[in-house]
Protein backbone atom coordinates (compact mmCIF):
# COMPACT_ATOMS: atom_id res chain seq x y z
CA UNK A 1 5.20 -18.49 35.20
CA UNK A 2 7.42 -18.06 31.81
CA UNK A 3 9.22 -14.36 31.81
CA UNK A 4 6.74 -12.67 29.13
CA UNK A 5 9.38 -9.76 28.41
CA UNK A 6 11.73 -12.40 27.34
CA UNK A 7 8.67 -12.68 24.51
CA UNK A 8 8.26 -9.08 23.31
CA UNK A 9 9.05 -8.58 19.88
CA UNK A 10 11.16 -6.65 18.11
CA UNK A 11 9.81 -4.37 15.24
CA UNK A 12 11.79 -4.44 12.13
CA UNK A 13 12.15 -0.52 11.06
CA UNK A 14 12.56 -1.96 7.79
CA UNK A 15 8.68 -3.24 7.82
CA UNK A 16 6.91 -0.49 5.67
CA UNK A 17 8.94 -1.23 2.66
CA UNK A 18 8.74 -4.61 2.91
CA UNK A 19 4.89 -4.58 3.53
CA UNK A 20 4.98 -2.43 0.22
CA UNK A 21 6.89 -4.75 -2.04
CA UNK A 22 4.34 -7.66 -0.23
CA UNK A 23 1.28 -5.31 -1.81
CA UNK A 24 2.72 -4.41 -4.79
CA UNK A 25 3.47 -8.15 -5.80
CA UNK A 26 0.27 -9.21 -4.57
CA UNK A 27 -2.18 -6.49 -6.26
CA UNK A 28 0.24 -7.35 -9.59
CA UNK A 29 0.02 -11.12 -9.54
CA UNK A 30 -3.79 -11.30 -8.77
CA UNK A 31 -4.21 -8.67 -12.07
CA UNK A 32 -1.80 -10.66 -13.72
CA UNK A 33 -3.31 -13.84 -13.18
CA UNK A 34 -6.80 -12.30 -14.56
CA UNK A 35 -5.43 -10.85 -16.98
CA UNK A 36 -3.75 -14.06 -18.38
CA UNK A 37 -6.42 -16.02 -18.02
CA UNK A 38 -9.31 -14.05 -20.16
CA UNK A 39 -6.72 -13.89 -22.51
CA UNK A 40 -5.78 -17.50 -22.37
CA UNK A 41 -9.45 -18.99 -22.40
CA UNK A 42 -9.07 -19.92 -18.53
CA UNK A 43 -6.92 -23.09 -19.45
CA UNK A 44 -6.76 -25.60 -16.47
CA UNK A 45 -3.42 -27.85 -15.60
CA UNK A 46 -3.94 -31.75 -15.11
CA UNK A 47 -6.33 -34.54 -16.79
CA UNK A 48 -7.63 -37.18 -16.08
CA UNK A 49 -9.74 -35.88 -12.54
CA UNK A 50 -6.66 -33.88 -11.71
CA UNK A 51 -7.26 -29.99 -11.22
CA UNK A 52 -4.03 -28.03 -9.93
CA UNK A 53 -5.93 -25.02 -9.06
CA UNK A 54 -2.80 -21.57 -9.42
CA UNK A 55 -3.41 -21.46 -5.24
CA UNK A 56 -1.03 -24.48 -4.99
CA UNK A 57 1.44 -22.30 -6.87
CA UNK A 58 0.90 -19.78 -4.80
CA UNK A 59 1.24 -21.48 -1.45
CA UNK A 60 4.61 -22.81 -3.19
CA UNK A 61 5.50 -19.15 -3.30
CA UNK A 62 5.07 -18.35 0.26
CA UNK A 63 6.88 -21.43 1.20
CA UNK A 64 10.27 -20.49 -0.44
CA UNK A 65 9.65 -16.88 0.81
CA UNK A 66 9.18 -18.26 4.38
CA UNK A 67 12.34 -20.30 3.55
CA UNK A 68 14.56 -17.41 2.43
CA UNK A 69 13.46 -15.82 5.63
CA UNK A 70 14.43 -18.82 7.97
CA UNK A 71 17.84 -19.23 6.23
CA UNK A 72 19.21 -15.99 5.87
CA UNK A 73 20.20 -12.70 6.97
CA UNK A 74 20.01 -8.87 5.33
CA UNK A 75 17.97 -6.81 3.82
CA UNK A 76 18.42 -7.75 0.12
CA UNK A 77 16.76 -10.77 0.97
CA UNK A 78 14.16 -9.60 2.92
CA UNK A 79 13.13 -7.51 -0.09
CA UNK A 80 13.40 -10.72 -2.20
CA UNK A 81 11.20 -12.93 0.38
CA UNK A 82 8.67 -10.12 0.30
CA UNK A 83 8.22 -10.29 -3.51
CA UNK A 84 8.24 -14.11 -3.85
CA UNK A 85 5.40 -14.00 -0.60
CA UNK A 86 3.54 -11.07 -2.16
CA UNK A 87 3.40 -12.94 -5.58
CA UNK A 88 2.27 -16.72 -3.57
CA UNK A 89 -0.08 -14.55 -1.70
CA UNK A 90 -1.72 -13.10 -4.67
CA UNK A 91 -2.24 -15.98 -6.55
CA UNK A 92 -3.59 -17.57 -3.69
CA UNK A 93 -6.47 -15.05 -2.64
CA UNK A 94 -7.09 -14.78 -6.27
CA UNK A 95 -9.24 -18.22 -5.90
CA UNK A 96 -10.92 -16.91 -2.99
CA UNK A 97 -14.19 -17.49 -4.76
CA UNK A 98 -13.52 -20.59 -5.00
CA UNK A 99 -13.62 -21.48 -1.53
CA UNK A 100 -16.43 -19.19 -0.44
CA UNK A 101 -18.94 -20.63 -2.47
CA UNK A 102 -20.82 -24.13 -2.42
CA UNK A 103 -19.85 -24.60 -6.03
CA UNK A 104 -16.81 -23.67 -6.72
CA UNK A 105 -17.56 -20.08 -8.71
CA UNK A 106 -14.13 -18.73 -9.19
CA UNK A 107 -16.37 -15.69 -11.25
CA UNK A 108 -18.39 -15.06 -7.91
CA UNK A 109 -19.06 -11.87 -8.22
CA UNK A 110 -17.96 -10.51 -4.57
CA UNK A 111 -14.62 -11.79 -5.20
CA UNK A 112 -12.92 -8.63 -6.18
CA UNK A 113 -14.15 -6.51 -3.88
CA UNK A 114 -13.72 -9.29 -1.14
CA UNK A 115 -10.01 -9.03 -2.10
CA UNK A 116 -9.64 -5.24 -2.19
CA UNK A 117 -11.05 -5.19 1.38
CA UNK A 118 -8.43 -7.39 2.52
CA UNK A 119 -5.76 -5.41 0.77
CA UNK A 120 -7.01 -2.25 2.61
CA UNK A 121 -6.68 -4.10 5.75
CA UNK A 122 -3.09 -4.85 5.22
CA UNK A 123 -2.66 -1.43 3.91
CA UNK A 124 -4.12 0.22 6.92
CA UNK A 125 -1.68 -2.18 9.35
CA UNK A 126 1.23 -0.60 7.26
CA UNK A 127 0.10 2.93 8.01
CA UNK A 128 0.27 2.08 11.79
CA UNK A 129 2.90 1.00 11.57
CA UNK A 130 4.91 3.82 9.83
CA UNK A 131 2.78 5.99 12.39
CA UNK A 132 4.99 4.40 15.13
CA UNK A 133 8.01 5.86 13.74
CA UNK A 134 10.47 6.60 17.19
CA UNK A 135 12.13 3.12 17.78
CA UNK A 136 13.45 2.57 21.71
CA UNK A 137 17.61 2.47 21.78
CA UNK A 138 17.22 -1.26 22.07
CA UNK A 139 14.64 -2.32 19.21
CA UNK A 140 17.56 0.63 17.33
CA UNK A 141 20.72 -1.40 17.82
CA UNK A 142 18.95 -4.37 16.87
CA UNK A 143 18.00 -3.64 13.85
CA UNK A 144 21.28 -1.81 13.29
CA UNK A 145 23.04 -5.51 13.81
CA UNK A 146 20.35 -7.15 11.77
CA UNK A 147 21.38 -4.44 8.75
CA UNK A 148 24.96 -4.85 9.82
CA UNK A 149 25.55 -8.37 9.77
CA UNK A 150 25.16 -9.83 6.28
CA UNK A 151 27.67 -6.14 5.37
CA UNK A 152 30.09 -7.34 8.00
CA UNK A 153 31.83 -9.56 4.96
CA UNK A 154 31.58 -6.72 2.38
CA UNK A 155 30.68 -3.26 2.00
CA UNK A 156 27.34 -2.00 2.50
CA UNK A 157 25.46 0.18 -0.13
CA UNK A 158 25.39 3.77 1.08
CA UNK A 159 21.42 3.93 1.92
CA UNK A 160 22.32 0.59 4.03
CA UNK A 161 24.94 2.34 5.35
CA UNK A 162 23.47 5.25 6.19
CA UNK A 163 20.45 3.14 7.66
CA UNK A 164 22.71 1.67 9.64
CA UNK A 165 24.14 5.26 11.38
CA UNK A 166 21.00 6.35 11.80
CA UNK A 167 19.58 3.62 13.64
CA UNK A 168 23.01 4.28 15.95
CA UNK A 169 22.08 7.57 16.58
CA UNK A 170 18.91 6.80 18.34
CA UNK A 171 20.93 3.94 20.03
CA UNK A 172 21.73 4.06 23.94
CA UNK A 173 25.33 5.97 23.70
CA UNK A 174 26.14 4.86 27.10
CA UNK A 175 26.13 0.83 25.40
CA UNK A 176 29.89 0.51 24.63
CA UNK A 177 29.02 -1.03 21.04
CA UNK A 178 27.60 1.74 19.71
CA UNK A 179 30.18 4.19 19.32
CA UNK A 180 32.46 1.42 18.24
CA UNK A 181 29.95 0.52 16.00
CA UNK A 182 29.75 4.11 14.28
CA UNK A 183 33.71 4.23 13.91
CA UNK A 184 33.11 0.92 12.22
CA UNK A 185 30.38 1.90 9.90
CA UNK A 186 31.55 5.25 9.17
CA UNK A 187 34.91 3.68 7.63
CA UNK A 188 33.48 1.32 5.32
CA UNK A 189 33.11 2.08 1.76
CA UNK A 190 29.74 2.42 0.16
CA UNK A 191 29.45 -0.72 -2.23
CA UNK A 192 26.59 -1.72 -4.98
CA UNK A 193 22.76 -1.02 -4.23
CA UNK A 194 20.37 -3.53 -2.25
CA UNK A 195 18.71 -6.08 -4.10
CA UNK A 196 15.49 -4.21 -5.21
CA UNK A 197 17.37 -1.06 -4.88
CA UNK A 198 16.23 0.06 -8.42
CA UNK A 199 12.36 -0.15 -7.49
CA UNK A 200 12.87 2.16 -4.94
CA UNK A 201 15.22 4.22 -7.44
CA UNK A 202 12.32 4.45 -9.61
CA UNK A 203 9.78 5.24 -7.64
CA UNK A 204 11.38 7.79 -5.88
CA UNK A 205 11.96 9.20 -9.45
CA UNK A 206 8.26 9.17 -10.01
CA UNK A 207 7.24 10.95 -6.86
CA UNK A 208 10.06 13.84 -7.46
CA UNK A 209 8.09 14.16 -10.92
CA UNK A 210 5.09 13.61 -9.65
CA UNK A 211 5.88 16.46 -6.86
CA UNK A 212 7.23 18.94 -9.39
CA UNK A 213 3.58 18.44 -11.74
CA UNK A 214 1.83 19.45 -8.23
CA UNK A 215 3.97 22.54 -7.36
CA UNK A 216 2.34 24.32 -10.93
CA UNK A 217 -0.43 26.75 -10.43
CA UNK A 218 -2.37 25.22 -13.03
CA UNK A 219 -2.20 22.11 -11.51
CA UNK A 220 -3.83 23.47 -8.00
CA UNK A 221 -6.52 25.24 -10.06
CA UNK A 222 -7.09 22.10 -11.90
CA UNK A 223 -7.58 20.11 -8.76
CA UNK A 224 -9.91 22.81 -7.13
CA UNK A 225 -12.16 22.66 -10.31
CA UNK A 226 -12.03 18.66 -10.23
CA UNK A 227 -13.26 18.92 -6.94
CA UNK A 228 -16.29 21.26 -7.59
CA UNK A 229 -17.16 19.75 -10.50
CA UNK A 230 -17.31 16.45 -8.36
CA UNK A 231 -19.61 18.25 -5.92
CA UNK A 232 -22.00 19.70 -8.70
CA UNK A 233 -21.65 15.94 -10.44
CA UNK A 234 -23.09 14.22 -7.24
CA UNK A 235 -25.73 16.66 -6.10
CA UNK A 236 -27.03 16.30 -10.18
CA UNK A 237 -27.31 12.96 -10.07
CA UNK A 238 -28.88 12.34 -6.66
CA UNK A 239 -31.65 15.28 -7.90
CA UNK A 240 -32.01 12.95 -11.03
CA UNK A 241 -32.88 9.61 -9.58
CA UNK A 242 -35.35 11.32 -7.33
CA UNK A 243 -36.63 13.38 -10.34
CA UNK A 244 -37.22 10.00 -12.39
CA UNK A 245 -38.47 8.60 -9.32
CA UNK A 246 -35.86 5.57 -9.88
CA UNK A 247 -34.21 4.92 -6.19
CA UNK A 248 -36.35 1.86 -5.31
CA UNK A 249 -35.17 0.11 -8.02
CA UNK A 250 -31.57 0.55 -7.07
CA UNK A 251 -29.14 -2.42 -5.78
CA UNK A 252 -27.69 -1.57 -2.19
CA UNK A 253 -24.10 -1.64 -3.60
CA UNK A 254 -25.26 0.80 -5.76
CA UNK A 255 -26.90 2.86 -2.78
CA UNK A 256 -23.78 2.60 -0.88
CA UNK A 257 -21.94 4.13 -3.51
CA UNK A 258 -24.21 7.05 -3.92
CA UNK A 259 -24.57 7.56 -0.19
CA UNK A 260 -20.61 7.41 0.31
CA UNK A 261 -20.14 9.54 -2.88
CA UNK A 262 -22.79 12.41 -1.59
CA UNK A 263 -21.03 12.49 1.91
CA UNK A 264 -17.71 13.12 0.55
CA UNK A 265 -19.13 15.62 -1.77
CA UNK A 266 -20.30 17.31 0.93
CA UNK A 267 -17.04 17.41 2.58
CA UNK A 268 -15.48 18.94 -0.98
CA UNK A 269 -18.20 21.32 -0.39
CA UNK A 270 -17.31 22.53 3.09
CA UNK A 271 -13.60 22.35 1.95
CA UNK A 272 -14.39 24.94 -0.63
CA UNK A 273 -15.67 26.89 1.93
CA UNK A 274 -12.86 26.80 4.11
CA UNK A 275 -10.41 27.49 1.40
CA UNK A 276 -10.77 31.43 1.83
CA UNK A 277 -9.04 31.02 4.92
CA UNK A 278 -7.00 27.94 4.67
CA UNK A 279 -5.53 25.97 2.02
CA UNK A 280 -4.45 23.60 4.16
CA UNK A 281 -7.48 23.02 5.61
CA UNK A 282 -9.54 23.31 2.65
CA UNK A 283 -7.26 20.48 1.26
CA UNK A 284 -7.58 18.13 4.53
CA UNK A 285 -11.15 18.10 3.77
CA UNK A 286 -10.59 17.09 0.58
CA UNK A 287 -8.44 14.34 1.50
CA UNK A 288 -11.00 13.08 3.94
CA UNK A 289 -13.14 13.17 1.33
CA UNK A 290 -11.05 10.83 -1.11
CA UNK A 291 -9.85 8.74 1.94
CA UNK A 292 -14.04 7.70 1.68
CA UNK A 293 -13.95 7.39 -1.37
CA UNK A 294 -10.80 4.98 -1.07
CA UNK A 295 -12.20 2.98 1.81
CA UNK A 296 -16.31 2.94 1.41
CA UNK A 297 -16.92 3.89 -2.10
CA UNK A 298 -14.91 1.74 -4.18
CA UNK A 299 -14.77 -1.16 -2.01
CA UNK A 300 -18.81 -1.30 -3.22
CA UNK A 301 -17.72 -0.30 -6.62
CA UNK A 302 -15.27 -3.63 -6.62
CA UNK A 303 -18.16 -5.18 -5.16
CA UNK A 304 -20.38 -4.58 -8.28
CA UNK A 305 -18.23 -3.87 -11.01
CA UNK A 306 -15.34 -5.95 -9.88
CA UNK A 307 -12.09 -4.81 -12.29
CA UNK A 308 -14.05 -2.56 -14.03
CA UNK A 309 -13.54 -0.12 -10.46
CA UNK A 310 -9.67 -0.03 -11.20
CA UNK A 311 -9.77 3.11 -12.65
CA UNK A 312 -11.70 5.18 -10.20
CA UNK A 313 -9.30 3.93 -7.49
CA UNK A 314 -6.29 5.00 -9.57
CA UNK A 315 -7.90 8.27 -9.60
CA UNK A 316 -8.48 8.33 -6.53
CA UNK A 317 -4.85 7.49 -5.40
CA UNK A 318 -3.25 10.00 -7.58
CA UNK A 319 -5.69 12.74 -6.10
CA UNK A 320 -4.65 11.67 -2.69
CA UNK A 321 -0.76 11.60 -3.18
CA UNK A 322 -1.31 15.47 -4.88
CA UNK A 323 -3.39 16.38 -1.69
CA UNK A 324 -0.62 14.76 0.63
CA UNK A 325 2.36 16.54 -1.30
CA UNK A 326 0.26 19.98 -1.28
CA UNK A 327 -0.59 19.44 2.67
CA UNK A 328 2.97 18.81 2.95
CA UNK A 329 4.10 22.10 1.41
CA UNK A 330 1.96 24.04 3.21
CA UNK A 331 3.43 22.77 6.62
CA UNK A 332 6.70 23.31 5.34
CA UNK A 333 7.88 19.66 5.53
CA UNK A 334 9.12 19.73 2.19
């Protein structure tokens, strides 16, 4: 019987940010795509019988990302291989309706929200993975030689660098390498940023703005009223449609939307009752609440309104990443 230990993997530390630049080119391509299309009249390549439906494209994508990955080393092209696969994968998924109906329908209605779902799925297999955040000192020095090796010929960029140290320090210090390995790193000079190093850069600029805009006052008292407004909002429209005697003629998307909607406005509610005592947990109630709103309501919204939904999610995002930053000072982790 085969030695399944030999077998375990190792996990690349590095995976969150390269599951990020995966979404991030995926979410933008299948927009993209849409985008170009309306725009364009919904042209089609070939003649003659020939259709070459944008999935080929994006199954050539993934191939030269899988390529990238099979021939070389370091984290630059990693970053590069996730963009190129996020991109292929995109444009692939965005003919999902295609494939999922008897004739053809690339305008099947479902398709959007089909697609969101399986972006949540890949976005909720990122967060456990950043939720396993303590490497063992093996799975550490490996991907301190992975980070090392392609820098081994030049210099490393100082976040690389300092990557690199850190992974050492949760390293077994009795392994010989590793303190060799620190003298070695710790001499080298910093050289020029990853590839992809000025995405990062950017939005790291973004969420210091974005976290000085949610340190105001104002902007606190904004987001309470937001949130009670919500509550009054749902509550006044659930009383109308009973009023006008109007809920049988609703879709079930639609119902699933108001249900999920008048649950997490009932968690605002009991959020603003809590706050007397506890602004932190008034505001984990509140990010419960837009969590639902993130994972059941608009993945029925995307269902029935397809790209119409974008901007409640966006709302719902930037409410979340205030919440997050707020919950954060309150603990002080920040």
């Amino acid at each position: 019987m085969p030695n399944l230990r030999r077998f375990a993997p190792i996990r690349n530390a590095n995976a969150p940010e390269l599951v990020e630049l995966f979404l991030v080119a995926s979410v933008a391509s299948v927009l993209a795509i849409r985008w170009f299309l309306a725009l364009t009249g919904y042209p089609q390549i070939g003649g003659n019988g020939l259709h070459i439906a944008h999935m080929l494209w994006g199954g050539l994508f993934m191939l030269i990302a899988l390529l990238l990955l099979f021939a070389t080393l370091g984290r630059t092209m990693q970053r590069l291989a996730a963009i190129l696969g996020g991109i292929g994968f995109g444009t692939f998924i965005d003919e999902l309706g295609k494939f999922i109906t008897s004739d053809n329908d690339y305008f099947y209605q479902p398709t959007i929200g089909l697609i969101y779902i399986i972006f949540i799925v890949i976005f909720l297999a990122t967060r456990a993975l950043r939720a396993r955040a303590d490497l063992p000192p093996a799975a550490a020095l490996s991907n301190a030689l992975t980070l090392l090796a392609p820098a081994a010929s030049g210099r490393p960029d100082a976040a690389t660098r300092q990557e690199i140290l850190r992974l050492l320090s949760r390293a077994d210090a009795a392994n010989t390498i590793v303190p060799q390995l620190r003298s070695y790193v710790g001499a080298m000079d910093a050289g020029s940023a990853a590839g992809m190093g000025f995405y990062f850069g950017v939005r790291d600029r973004l969420a210091r703005a974005y976290g000085w805009v949610a340190r105001q006052r104002w902007f606190r008292a904004g987001l309470l009223a937001f949130f009670a407004l919500f509550v009054l909002a749902q509550i006044g429209v659930v009383i109308y449609l009973i009023a006008a005697g109007s809920t049988a003629q609703l879709a079930f998307n639609t119902w699933a939307q108001l249900a999920s909607s008048l649950v997490g406005a009932l968690l605002v509610a009991w959020g603003i009752w809590r706050l007397r005592r506890s602004r932190l947990t008034a505001y984990r109630w509140f990010a419960r609440a837009t969590l639902l709103s993130i994972f059941v309501t608009q993945v029925f919204a995307f269902l029935d309104a397809q790209l119409a939904a974008l901007t409640g999610l966006a709302i719902s995002l930037l409410i979340y990443a205030a919440l997050r930053y707020m919950m954060e000072m309150e603990t002080g982790e920040i």
